[in-house]
N, C-alpha and C. Protein backbone atom coordinates (compact mmCIF):
# COMPACT_ATOMS: atom_id res chain seq x y z
N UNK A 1 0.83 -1.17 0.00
CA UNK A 1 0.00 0.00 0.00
C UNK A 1 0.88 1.24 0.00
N UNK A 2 0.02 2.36 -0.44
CA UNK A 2 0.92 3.66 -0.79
C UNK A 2 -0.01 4.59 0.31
N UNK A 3 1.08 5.68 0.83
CA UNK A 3 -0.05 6.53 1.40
C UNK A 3 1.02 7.31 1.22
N UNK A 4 0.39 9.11 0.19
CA UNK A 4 1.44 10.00 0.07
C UNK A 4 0.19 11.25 -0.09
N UNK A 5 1.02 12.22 0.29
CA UNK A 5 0.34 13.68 0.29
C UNK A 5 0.13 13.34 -1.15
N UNK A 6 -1.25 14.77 -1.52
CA UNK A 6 -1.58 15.20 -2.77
C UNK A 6 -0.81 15.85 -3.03
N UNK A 7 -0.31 17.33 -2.47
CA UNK A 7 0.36 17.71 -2.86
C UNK A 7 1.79 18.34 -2.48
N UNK A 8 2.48 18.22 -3.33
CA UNK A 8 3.99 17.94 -2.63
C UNK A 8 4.91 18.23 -3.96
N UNK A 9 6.24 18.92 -3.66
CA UNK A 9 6.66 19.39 -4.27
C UNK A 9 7.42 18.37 -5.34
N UNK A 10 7.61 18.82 -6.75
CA UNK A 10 7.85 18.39 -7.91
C UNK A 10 6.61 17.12 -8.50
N UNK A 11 7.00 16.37 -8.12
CA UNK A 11 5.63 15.32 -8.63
C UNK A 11 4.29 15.29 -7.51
N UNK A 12 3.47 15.36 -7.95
CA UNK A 12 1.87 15.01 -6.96
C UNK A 12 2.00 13.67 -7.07
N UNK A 13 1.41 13.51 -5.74
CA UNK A 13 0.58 12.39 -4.90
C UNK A 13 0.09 11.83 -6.25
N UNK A 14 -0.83 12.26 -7.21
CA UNK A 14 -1.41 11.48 -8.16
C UNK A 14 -0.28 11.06 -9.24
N UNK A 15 0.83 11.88 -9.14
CA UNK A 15 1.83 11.69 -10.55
C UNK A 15 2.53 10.44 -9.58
N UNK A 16 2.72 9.93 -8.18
CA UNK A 16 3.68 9.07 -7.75
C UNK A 16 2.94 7.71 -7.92
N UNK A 17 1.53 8.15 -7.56
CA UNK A 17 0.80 6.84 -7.77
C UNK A 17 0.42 6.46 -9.36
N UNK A 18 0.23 6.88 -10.08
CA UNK A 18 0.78 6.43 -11.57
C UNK A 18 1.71 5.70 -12.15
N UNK A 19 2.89 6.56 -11.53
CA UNK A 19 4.29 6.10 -11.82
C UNK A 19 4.41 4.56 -10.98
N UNK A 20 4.28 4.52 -9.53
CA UNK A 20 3.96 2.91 -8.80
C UNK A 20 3.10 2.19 -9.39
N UNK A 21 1.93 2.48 -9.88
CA UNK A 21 0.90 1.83 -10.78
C UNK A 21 1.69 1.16 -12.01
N UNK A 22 2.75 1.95 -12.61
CA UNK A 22 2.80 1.20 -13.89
C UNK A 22 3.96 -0.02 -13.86
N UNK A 23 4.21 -0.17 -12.44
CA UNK A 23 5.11 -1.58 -11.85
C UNK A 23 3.69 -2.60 -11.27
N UNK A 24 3.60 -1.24 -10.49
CA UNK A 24 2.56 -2.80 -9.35
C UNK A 24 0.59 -1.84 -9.39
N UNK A 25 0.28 -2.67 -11.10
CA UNK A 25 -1.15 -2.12 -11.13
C UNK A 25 -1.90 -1.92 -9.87
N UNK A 26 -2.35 -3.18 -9.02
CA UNK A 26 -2.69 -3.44 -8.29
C UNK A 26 -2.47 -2.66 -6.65
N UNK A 27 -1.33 -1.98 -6.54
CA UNK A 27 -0.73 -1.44 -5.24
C UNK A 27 -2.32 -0.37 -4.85
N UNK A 28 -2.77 -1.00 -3.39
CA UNK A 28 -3.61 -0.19 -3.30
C UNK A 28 -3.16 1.76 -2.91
N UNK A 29 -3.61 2.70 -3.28
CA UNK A 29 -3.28 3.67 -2.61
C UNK A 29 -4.23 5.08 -2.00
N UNK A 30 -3.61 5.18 -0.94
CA UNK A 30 -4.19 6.29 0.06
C UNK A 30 -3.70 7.33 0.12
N UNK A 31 -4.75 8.71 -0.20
CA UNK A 31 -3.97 9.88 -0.54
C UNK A 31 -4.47 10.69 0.61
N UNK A 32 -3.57 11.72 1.54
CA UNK A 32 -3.58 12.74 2.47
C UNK A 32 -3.82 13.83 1.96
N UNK A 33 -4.63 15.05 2.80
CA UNK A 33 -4.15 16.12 2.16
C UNK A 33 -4.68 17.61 3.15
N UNK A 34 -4.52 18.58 3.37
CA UNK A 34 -5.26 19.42 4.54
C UNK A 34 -5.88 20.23 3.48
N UNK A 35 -6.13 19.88 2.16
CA UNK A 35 -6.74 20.63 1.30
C UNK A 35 -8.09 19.81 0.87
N UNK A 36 -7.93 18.28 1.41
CA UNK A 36 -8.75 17.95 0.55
C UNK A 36 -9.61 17.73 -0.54
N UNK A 37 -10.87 18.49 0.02
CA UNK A 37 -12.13 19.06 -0.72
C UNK A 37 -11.76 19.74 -2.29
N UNK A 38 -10.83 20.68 -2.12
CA UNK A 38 -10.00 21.13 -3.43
C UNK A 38 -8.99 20.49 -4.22
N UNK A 39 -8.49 19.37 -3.53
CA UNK A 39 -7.10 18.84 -4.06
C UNK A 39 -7.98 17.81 -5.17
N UNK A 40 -9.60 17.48 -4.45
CA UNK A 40 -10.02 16.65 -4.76
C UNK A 40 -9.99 17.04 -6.52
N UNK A 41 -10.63 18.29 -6.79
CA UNK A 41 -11.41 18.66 -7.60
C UNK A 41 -9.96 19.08 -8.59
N UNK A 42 -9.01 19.79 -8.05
CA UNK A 42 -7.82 20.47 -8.57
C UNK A 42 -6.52 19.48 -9.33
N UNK A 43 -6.87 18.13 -8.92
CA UNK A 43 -6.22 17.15 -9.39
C UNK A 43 -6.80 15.82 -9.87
N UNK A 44 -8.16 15.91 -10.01
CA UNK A 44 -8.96 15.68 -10.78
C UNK A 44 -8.57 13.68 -10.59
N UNK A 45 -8.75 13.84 -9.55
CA UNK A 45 -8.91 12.12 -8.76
C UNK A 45 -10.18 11.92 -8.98
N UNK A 46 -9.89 10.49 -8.97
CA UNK A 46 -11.26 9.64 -9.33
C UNK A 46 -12.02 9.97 -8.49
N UNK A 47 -13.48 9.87 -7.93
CA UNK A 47 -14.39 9.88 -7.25
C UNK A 47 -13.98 8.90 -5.80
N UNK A 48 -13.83 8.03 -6.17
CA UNK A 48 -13.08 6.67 -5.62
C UNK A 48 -11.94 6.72 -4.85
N UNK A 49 -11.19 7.77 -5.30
CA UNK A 49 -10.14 7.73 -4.71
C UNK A 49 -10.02 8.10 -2.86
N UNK A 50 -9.43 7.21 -2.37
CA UNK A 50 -9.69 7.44 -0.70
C UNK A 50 -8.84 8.83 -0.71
N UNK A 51 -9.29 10.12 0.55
CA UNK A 51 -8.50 10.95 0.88
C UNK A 51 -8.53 11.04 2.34
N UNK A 52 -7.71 11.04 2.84
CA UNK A 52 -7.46 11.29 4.49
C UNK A 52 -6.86 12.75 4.68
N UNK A 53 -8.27 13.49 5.09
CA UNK A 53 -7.75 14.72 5.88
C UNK A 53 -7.51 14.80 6.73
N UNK A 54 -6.08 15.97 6.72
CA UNK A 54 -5.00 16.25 7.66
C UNK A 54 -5.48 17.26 8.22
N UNK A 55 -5.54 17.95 9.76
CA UNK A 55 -4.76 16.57 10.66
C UNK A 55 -5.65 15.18 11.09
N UNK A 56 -4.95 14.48 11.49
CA UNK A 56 -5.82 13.06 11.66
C UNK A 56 -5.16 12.60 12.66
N UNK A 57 -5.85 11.51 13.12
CA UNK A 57 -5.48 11.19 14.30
C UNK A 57 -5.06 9.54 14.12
N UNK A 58 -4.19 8.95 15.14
CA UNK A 58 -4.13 7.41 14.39
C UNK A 58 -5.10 6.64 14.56
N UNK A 59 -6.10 6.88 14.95
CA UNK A 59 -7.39 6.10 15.26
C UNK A 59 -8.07 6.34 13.46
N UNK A 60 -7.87 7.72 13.07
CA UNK A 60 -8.46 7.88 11.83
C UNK A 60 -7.40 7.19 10.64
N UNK A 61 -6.11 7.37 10.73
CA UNK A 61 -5.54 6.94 10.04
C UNK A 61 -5.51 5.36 9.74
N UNK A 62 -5.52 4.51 10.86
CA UNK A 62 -5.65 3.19 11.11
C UNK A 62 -7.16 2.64 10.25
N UNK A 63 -8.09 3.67 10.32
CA UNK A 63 -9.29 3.11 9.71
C UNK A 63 -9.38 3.20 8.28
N UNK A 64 -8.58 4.79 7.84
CA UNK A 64 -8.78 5.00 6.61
C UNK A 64 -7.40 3.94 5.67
N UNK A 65 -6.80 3.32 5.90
CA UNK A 65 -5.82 2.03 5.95
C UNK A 65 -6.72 0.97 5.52
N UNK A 66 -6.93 0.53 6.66
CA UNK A 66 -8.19 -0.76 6.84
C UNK A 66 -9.27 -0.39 5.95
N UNK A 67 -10.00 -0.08 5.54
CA UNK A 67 -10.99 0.60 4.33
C UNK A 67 -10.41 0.22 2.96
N UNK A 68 -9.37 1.51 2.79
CA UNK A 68 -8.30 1.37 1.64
C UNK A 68 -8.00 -0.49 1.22
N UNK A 69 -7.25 -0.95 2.52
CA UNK A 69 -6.75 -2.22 1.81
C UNK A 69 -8.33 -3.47 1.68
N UNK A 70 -9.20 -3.00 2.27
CA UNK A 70 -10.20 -3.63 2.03
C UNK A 70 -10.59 -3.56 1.02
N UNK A 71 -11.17 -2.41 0.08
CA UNK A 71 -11.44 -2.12 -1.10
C UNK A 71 -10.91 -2.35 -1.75
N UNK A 72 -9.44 -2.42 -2.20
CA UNK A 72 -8.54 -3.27 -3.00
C UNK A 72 -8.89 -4.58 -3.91
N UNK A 73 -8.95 -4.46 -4.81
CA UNK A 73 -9.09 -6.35 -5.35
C UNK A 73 -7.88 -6.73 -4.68
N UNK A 74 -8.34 -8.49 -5.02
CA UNK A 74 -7.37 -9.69 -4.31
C UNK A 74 -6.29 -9.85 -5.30
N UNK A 75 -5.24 -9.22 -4.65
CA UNK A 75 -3.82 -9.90 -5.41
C UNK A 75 -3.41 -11.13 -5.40
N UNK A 76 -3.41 -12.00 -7.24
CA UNK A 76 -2.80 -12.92 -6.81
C UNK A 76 -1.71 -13.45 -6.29
C-alpha cells in the first residue's frame, strides 16, 4: 500500500501513484491532504479515490488504511 500527500513538491501524490501503478497495477493507494475538498477537484482524482484529511489522528488513520486495503481487489 501507498499513502502520500496530494500535494507535494515536484511530482503530486497522483503523478507518484501512476508512476507505482505502472510496476505494481494493483498497489492499493491512500492519498492525504489538509486541502482535501479542493485537491479533490484540482487534481482531478477519481471519485473513488480514498482521501485522508489532515490533521488526523491514528485512530483515523488506522481506519482509513483498513478501508483502503479492504477495497482493494485480491492480489494474486
Amino acid at each position: 500500500m501507498v499513502l502520500t500527500d496530494i500535494v507535494m513538491p515536484g511530482l503530486s501524490g497522483p503523478e507518484v501513484a501512476d508512476r507505482i501503478r505502472q510496476v505494481r497495477p494493483t498497489v492499493p493507494v491512500l492519498m492525504m491532504s489538509a486541502w482535501a475538498g479542493d485537491a479533490v477537484t484540482r487534481f482531478q482524482l477519481e471519485p473513488s479515490t480514498p482521501v485522508l484529511q489532515k490533521p488526523f489522528t491514528m485512530q483515523s488513520l488506522s481506519g482509513a488504511v483498513r478501508t483502503t486495503l479492504d477495497r482493494s481487489p485480491a492480489v494474486p
